[in-house]
Structure formats: C-alpha cells, structure tokens
N, C-alpha and C. Protein backbone atom coordinates (compact mmCIF):
# COMPACT_ATOMS: atom_id res chain seq x y z
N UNK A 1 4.59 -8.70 -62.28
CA UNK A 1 4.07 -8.93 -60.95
C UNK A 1 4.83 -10.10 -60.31
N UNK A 2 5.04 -10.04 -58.95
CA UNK A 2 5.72 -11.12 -58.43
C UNK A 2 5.33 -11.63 -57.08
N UNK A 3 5.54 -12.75 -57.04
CA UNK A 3 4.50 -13.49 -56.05
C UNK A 3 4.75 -13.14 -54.40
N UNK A 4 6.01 -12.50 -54.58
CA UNK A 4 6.58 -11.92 -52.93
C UNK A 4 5.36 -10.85 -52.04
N UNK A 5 5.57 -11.91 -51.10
CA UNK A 5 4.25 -10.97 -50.02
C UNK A 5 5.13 -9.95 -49.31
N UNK A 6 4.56 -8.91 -49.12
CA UNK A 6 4.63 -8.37 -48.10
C UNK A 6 4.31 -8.42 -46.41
N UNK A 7 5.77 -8.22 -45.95
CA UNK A 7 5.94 -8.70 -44.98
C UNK A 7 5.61 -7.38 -43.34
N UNK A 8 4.76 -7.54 -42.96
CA UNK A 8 4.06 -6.37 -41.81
C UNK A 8 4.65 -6.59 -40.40
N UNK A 9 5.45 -7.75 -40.16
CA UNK A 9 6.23 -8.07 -38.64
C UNK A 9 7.76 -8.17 -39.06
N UNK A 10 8.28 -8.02 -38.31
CA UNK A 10 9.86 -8.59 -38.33
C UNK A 10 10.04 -9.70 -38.72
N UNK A 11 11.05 -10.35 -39.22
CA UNK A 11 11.22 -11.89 -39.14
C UNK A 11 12.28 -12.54 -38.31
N UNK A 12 12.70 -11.88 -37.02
CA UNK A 12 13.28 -12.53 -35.75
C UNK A 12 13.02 -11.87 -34.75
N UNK A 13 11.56 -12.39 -34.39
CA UNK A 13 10.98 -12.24 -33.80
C UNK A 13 9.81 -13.39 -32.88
N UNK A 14 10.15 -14.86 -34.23
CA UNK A 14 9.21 -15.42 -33.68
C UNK A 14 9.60 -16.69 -32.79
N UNK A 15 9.03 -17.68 -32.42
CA UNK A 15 8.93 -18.29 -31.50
C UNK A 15 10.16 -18.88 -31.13
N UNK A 16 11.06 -19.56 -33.04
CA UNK A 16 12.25 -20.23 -32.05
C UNK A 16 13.67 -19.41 -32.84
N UNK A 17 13.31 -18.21 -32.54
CA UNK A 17 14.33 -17.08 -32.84
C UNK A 17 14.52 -16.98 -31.19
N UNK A 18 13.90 -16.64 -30.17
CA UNK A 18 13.42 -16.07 -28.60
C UNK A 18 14.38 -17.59 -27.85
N UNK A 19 15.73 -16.89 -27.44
CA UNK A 19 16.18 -18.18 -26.44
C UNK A 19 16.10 -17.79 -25.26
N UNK A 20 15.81 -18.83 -24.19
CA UNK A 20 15.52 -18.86 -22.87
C UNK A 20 17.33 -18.25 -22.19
N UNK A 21 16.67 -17.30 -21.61
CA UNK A 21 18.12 -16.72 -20.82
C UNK A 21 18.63 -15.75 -21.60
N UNK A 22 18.17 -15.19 -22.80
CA UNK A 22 18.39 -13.93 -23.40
C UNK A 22 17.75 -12.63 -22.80
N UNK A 23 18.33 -11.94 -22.61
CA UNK A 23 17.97 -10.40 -22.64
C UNK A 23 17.52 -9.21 -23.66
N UNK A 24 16.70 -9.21 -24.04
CA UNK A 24 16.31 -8.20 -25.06
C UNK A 24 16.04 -6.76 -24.36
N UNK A 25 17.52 -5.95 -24.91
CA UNK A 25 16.98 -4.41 -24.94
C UNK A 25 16.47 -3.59 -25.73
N UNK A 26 15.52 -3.06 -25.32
CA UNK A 26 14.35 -2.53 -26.41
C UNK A 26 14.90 -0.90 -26.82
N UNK A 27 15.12 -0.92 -27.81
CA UNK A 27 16.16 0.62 -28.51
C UNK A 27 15.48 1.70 -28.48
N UNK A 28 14.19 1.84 -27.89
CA UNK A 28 13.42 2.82 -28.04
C UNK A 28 13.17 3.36 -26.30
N UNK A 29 13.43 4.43 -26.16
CA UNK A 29 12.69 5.13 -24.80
C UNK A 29 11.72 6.55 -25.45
N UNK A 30 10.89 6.65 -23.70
CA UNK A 30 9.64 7.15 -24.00
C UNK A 30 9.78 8.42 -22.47
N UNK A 31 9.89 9.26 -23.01
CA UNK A 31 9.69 10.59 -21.79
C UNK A 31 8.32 10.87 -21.47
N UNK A 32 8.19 10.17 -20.52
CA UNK A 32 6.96 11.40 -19.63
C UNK A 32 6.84 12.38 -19.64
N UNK A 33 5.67 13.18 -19.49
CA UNK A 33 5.29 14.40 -19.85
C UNK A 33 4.13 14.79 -18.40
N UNK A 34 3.35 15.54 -18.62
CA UNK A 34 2.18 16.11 -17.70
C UNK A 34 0.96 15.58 -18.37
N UNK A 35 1.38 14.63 -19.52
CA UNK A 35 -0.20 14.00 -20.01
C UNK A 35 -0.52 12.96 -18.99
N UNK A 36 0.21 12.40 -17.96
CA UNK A 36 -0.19 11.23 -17.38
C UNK A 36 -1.14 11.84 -16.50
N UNK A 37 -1.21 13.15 -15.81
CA UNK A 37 -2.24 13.55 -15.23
C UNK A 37 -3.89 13.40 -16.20
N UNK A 38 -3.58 13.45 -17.29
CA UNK A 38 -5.10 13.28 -18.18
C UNK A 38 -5.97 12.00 -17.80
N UNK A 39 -4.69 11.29 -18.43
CA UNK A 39 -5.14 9.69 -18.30
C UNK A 39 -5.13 8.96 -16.97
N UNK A 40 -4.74 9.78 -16.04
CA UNK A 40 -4.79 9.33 -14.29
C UNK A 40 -6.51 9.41 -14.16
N UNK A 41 -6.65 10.54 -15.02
CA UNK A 41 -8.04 11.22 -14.82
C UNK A 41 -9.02 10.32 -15.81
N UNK A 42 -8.88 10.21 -16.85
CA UNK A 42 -10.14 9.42 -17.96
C UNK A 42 -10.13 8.18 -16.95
N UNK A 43 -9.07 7.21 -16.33
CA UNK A 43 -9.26 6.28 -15.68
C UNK A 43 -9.75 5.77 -14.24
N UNK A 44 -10.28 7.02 -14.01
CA UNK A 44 -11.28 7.23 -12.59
C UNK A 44 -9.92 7.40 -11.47
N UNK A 45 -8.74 7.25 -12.05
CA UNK A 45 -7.94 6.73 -10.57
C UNK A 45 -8.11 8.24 -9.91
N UNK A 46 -8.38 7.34 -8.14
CA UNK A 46 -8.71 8.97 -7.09
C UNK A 46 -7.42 9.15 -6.10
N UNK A 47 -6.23 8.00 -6.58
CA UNK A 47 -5.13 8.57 -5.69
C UNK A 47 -4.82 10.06 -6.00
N UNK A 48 -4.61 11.24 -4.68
CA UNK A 48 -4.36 12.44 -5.00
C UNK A 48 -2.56 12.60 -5.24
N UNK A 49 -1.86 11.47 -5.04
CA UNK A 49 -0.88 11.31 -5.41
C UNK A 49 -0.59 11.49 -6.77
N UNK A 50 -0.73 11.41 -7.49
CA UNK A 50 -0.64 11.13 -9.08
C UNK A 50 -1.41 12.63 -9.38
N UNK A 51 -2.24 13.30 -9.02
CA UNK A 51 -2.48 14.75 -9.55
C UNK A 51 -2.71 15.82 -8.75
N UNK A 52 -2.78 15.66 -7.56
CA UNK A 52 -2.77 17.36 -6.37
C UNK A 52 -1.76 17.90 -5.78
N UNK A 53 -1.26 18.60 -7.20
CA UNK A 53 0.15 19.03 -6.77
C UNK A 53 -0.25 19.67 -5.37
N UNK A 54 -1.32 20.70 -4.81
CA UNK A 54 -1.00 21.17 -3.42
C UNK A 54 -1.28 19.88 -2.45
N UNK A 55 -1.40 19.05 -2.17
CA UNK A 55 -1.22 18.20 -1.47
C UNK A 55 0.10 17.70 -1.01
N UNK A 56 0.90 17.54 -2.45
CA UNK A 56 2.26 16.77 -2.06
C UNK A 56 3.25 17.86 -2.03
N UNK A 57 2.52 19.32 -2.00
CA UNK A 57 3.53 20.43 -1.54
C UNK A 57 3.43 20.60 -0.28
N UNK A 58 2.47 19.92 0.53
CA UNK A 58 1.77 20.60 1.87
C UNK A 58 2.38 19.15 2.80
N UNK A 59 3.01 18.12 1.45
CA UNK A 59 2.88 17.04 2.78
C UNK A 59 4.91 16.35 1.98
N UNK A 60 5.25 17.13 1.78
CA UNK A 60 6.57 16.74 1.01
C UNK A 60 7.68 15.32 1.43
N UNK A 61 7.28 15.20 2.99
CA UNK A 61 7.91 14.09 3.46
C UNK A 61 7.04 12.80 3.71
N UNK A 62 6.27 12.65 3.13
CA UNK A 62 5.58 11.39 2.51
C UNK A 62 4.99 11.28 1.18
N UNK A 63 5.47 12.51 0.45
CA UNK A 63 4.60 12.49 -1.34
C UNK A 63 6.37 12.55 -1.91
N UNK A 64 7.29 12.29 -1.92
CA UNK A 64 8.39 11.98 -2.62
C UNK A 64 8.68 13.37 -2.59
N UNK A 65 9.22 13.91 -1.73
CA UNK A 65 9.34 15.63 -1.94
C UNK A 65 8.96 16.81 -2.29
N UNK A 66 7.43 16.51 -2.79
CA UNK A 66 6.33 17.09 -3.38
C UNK A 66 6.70 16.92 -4.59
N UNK A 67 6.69 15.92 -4.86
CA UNK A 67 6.41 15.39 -6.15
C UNK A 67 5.49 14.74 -6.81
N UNK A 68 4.78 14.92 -8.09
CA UNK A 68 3.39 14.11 -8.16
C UNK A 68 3.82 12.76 -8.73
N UNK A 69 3.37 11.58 -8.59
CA UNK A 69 3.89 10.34 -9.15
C UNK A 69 3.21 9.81 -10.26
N UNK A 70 3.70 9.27 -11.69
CA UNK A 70 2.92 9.20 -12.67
C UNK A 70 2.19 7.64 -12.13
N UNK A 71 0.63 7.27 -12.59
CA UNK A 71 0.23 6.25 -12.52
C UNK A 71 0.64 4.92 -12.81
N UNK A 72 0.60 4.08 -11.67
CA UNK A 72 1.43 3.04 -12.65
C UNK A 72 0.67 2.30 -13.45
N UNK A 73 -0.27 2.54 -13.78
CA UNK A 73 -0.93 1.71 -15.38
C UNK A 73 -0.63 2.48 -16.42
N UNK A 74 -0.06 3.50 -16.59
CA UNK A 74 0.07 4.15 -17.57
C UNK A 74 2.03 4.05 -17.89
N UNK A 75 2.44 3.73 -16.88
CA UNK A 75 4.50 3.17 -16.68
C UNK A 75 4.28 2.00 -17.44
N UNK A 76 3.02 0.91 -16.71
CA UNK A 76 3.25 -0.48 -17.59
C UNK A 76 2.77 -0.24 -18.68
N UNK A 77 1.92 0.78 -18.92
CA UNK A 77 1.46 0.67 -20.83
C UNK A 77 2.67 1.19 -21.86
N UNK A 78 3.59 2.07 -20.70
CA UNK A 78 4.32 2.59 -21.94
C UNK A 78 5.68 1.55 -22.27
N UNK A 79 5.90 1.05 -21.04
CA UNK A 79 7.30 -0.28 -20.73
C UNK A 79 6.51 -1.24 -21.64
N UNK A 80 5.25 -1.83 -21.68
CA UNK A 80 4.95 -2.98 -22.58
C UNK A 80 5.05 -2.25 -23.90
N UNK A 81 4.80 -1.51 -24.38
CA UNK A 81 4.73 -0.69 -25.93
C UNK A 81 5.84 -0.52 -26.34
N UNK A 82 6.46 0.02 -25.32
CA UNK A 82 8.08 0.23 -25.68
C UNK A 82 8.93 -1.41 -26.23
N UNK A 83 8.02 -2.65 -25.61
CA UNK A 83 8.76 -3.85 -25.91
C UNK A 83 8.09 -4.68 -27.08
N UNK A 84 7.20 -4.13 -27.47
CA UNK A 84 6.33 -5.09 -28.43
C UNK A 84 6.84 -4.70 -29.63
N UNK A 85 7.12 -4.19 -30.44
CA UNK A 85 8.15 -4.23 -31.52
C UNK A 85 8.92 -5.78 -31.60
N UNK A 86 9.50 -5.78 -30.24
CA UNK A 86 10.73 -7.12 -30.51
C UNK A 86 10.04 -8.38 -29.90
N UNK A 87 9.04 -8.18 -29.06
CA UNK A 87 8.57 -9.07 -28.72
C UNK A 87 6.93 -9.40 -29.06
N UNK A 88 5.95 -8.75 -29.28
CA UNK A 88 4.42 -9.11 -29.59
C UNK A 88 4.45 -8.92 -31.11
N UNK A 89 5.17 -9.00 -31.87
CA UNK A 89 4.81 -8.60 -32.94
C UNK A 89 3.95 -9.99 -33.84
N UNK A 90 4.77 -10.57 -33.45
CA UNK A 90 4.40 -12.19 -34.17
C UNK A 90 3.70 -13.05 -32.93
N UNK A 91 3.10 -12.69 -31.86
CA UNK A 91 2.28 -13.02 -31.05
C UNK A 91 1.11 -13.28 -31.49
N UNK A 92 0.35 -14.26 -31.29
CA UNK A 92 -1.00 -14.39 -31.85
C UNK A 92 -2.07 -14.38 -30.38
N UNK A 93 -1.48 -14.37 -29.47
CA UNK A 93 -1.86 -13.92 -28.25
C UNK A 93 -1.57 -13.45 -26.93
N UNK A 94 -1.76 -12.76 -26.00
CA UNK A 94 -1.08 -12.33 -24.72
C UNK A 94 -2.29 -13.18 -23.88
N UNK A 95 -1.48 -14.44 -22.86
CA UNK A 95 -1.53 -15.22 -22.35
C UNK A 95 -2.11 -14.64 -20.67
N UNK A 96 -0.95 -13.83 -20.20
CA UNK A 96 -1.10 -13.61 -19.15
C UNK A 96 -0.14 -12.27 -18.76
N UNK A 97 -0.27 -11.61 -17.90
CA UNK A 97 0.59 -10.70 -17.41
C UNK A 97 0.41 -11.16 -15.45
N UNK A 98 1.63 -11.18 -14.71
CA UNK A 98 1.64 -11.62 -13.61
C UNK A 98 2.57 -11.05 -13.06
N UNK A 99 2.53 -11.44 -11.54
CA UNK A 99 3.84 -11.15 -10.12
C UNK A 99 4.28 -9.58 -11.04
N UNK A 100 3.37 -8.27 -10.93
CA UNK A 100 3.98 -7.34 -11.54
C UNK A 100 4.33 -6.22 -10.09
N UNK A 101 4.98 -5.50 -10.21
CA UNK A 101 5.46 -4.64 -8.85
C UNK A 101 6.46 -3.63 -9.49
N UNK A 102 5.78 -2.53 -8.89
CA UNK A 102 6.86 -1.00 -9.20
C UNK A 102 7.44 -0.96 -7.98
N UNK A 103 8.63 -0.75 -8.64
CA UNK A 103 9.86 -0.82 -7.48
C UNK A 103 10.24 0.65 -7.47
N UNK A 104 10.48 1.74 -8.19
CA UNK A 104 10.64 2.92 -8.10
C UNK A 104 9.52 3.60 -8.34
N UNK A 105 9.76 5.06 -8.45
CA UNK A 105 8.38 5.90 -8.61
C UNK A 105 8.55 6.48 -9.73
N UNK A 106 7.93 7.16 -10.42
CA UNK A 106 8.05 7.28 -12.32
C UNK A 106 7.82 9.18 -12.23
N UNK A 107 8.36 10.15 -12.32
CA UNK A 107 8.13 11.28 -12.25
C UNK A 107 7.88 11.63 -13.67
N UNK A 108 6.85 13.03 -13.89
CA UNK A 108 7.08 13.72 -15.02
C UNK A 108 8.21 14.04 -15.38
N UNK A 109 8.93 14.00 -16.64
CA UNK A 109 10.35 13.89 -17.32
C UNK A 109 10.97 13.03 -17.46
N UNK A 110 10.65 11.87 -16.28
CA UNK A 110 11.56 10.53 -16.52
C UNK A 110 11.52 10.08 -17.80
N UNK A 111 12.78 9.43 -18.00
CA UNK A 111 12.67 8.51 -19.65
C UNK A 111 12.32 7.00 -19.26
N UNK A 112 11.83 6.73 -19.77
CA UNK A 112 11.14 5.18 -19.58
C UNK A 112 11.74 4.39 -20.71
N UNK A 113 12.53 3.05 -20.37
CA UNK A 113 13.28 1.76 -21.26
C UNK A 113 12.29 0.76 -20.73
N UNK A 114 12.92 -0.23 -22.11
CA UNK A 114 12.65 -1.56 -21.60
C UNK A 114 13.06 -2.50 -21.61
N UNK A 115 13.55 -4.11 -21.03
CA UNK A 115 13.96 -4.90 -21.33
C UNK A 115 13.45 -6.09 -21.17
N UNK A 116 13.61 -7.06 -22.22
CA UNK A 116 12.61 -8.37 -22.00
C UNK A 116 13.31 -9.37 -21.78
N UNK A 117 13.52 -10.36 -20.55
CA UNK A 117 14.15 -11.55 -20.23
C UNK A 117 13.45 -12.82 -20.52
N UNK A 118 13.94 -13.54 -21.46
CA UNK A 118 13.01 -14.96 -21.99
C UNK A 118 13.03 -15.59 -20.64
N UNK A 119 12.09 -15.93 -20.36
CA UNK A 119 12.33 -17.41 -19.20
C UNK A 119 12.18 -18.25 -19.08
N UNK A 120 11.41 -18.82 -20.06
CA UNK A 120 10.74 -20.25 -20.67
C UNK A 120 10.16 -20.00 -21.92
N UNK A 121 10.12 -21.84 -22.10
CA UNK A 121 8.98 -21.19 -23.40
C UNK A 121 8.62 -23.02 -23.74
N UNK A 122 7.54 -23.12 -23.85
CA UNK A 122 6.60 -24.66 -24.21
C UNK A 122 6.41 -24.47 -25.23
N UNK A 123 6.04 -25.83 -26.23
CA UNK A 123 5.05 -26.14 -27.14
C UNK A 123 3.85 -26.89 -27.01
N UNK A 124 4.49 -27.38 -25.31
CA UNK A 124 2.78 -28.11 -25.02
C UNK A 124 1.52 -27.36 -23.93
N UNK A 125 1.53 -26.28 -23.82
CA UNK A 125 0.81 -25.22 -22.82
C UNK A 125 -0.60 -25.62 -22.87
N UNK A 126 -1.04 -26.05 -22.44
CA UNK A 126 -2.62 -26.53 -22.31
C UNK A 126 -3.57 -25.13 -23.24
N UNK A 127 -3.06 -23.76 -22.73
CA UNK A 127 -3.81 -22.72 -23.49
C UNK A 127 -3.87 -22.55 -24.73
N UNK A 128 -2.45 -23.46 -25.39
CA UNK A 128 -2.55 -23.19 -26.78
C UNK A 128 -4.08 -24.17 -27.91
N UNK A 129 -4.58 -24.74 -27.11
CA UNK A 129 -5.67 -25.48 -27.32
C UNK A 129 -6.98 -24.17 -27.90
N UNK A 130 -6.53 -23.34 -27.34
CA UNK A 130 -8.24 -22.26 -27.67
C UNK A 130 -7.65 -21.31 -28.75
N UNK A 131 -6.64 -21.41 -29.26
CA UNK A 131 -5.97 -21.19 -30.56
C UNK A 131 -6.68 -21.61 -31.34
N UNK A 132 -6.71 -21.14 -33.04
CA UNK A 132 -7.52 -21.63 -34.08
C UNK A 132 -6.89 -23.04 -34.64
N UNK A 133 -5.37 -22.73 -34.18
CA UNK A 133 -4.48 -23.64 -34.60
C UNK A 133 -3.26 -23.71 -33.89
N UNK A 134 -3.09 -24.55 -32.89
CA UNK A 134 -2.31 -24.45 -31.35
C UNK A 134 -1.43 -24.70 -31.73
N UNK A 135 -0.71 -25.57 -32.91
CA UNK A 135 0.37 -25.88 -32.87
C UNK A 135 0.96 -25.41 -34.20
N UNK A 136 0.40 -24.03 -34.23
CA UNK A 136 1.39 -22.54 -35.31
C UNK A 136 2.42 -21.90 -33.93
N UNK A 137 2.04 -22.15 -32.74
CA UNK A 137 2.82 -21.24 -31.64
C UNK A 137 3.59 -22.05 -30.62
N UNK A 138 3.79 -21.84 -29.99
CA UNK A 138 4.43 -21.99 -28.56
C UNK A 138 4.61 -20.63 -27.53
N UNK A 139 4.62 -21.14 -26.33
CA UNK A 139 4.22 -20.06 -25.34
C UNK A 139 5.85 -19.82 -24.55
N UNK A 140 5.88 -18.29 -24.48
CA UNK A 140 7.15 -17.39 -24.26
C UNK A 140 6.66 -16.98 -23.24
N UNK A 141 7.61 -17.16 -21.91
CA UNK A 141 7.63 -16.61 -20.57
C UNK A 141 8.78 -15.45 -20.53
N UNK A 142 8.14 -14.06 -20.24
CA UNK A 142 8.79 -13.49 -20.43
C UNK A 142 8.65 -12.09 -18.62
N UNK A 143 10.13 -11.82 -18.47
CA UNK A 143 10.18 -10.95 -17.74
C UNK A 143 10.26 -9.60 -18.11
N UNK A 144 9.61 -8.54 -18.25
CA UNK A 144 9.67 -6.98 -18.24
C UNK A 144 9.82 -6.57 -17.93
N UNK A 145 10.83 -5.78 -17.84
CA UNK A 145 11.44 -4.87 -16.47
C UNK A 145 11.69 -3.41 -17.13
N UNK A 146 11.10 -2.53 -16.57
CA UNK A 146 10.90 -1.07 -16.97
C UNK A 146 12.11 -0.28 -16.19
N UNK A 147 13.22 0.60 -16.53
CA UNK A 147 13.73 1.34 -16.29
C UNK A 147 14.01 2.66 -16.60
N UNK A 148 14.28 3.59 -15.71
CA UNK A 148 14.11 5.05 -15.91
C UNK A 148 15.54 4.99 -16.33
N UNK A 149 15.71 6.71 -16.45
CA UNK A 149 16.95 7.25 -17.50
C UNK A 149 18.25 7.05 -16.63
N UNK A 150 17.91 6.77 -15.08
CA UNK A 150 19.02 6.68 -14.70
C UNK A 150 19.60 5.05 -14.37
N UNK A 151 18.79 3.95 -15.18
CA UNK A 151 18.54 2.60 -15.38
C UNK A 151 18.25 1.74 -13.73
N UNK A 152 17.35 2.45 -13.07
CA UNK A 152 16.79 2.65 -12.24
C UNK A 152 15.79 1.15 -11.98
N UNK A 153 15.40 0.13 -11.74
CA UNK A 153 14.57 -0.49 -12.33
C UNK A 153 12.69 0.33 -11.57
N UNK A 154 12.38 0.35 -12.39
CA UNK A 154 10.59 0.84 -12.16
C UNK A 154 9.30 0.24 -11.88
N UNK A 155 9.62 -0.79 -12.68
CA UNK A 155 8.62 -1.65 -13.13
C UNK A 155 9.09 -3.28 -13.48
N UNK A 156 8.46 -4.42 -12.91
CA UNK A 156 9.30 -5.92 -13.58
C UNK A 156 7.80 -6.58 -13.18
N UNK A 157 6.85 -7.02 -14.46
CA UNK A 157 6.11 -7.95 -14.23
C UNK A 157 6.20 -9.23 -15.64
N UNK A 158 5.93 -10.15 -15.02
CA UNK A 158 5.88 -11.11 -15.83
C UNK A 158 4.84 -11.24 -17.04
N UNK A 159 5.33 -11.75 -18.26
CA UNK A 159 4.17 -12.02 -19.27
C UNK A 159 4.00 -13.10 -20.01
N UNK A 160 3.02 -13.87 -20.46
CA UNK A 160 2.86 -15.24 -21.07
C UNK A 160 2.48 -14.53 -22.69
N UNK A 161 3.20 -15.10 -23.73
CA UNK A 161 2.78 -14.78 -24.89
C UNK A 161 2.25 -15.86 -25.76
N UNK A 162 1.37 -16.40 -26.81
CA UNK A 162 1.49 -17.48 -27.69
C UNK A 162 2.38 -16.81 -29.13
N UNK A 163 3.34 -16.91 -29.31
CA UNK A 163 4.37 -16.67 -30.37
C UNK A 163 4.00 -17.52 -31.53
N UNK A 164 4.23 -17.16 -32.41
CA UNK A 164 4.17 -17.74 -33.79
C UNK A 164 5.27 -18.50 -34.45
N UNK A 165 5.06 -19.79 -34.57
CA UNK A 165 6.36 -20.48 -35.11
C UNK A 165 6.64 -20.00 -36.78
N UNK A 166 7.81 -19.87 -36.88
CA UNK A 166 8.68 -20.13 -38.20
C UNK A 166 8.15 -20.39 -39.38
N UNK A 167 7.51 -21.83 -39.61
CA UNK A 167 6.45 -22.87 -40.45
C UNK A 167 5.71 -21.94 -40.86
N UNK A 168 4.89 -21.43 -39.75
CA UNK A 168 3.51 -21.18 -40.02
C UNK A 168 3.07 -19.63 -40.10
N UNK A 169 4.07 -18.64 -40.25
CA UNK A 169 4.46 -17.61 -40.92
C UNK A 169 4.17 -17.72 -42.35
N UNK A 170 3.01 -16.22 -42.23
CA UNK A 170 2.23 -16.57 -43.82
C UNK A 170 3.36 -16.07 -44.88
C-alpha cells in the first residue's frame, strides 16, 4: 500500500499557475442541437423567438431569416462548462459572474468554444473572508468569451473565482 492520494483535479490549474494576461483556449467544443428548445421550455422562457418556428417564418426580416435563436442561458451554460475543466476545477468558489452580453445569435448546429482571459487576480479580496479558510485561495478575474464555429464571438461575460493555492492542495 502506498501513501499516494489520488488526485480528482488537474494540477495546473490552480491559483498561481493562472497569469494575468493569459489566454486560455478551452480544447473542447459543444454543437447545438434542437434540445435547446426543451430547456427554453422547462425554464418558463416565453420569448417566441427561441421556439415558434411559424412565427420567425411569417416574420423572417426581424427573426434572423426565420431562424429560431437558441436561449442565451443555455450558450452561457454550455461556454462556462466548456471552460471549467481548465479553469473551476480547483475553485473553491464562483464569486461573481458580471458585464455579460451576447454579441451574436447562437443557431441550432452552431459549435460553441471557449476562451478564458485572466485579468486579475488578489490575495486580499474582502470575500475571501466567508471562506472556511481565506487564505487557501486567491481571487481570479476572469473574461469568457464564447465563440461559434466560425470564431464568431457570442458570448463575453466576466467571472470572479476563489482558486485554490498550491500549499493548500490536499
């Protein structure tokens, strides 16, 4: 038997691996499908944009050519998922998400990327205080920017993470 733990996160990933002014591209993309109409639906949303196809056939020069548009809470769930591998893994908390804005429109078939821009990062963040133990982390300002297959940008909102230092990696 041997005393080596097993290890369930990456190990460059954590707090002072992440330099300010790096770009992280996330190696994984995610194709849309016709499920976003489901989840447009479990989530009460009543834009008829996002699911009446005869609507945006009847009105083609203000629905994107009669096109239905996927929701954008369901673009940012798949652009943040797509980035947490390289970035939340060793997070011990998500801080904040902010200034977020879809800049393109997300169709069924599009491929969805992601990329994460460091933009800061503290060890003295007042939030890290409601931590069990504030000073295992430091806080990562990070930009997300979602792009389609034709690297299109889609999606760019900001996120606050508490990252896990080095040390204090069990």
């Amino acid at each position: 038997m041997t005393n080596e733990r097993h290890r369930f996160t990456r190990d460059d990933n954590l707090y002072e691996d992440l330099t300010v002014g790096e770009t992280i591209v996330h190696p994984r993309g995610r194709t849309v499908s016709d499920e976003h109409m489901f989840w447009t639906n479990v989530v009460l949303n009543t834009a008829q944009l996002h699911f009446n196809q005869k609507m945006c056939d009847d009105s083609p020069g203000t629905t994107f050519n009669g096109r239905r548009v996927v929701y954008g809470g369901i673009v940012f769930a798949f652009v943040a998922g797509l980035a947490s591998e390289e970035t939340e893994e060793n997070a011990l908390a998500q801080l904040s998400y902010d200034e977020g804005r879809h800049l393109n429109p997300v169709f069924a078939g599009d491929t969805l990327f992601a990329e994460s821009t460091i933009l800061s990062k503290s060890e003295d963040d007042p939030r890290l205080a409601a931590l069990a133990k504030p000073r295992q982390a430091g806080v990562v300002k990070i930009l997300l920017r979602g792009k389609n297959q034709r690297g299109e940008i889609v999606l760019e909102i900001t996120r606050e993470l508490a990252v896990l230092k080095r040390e204090f990696r069990p």
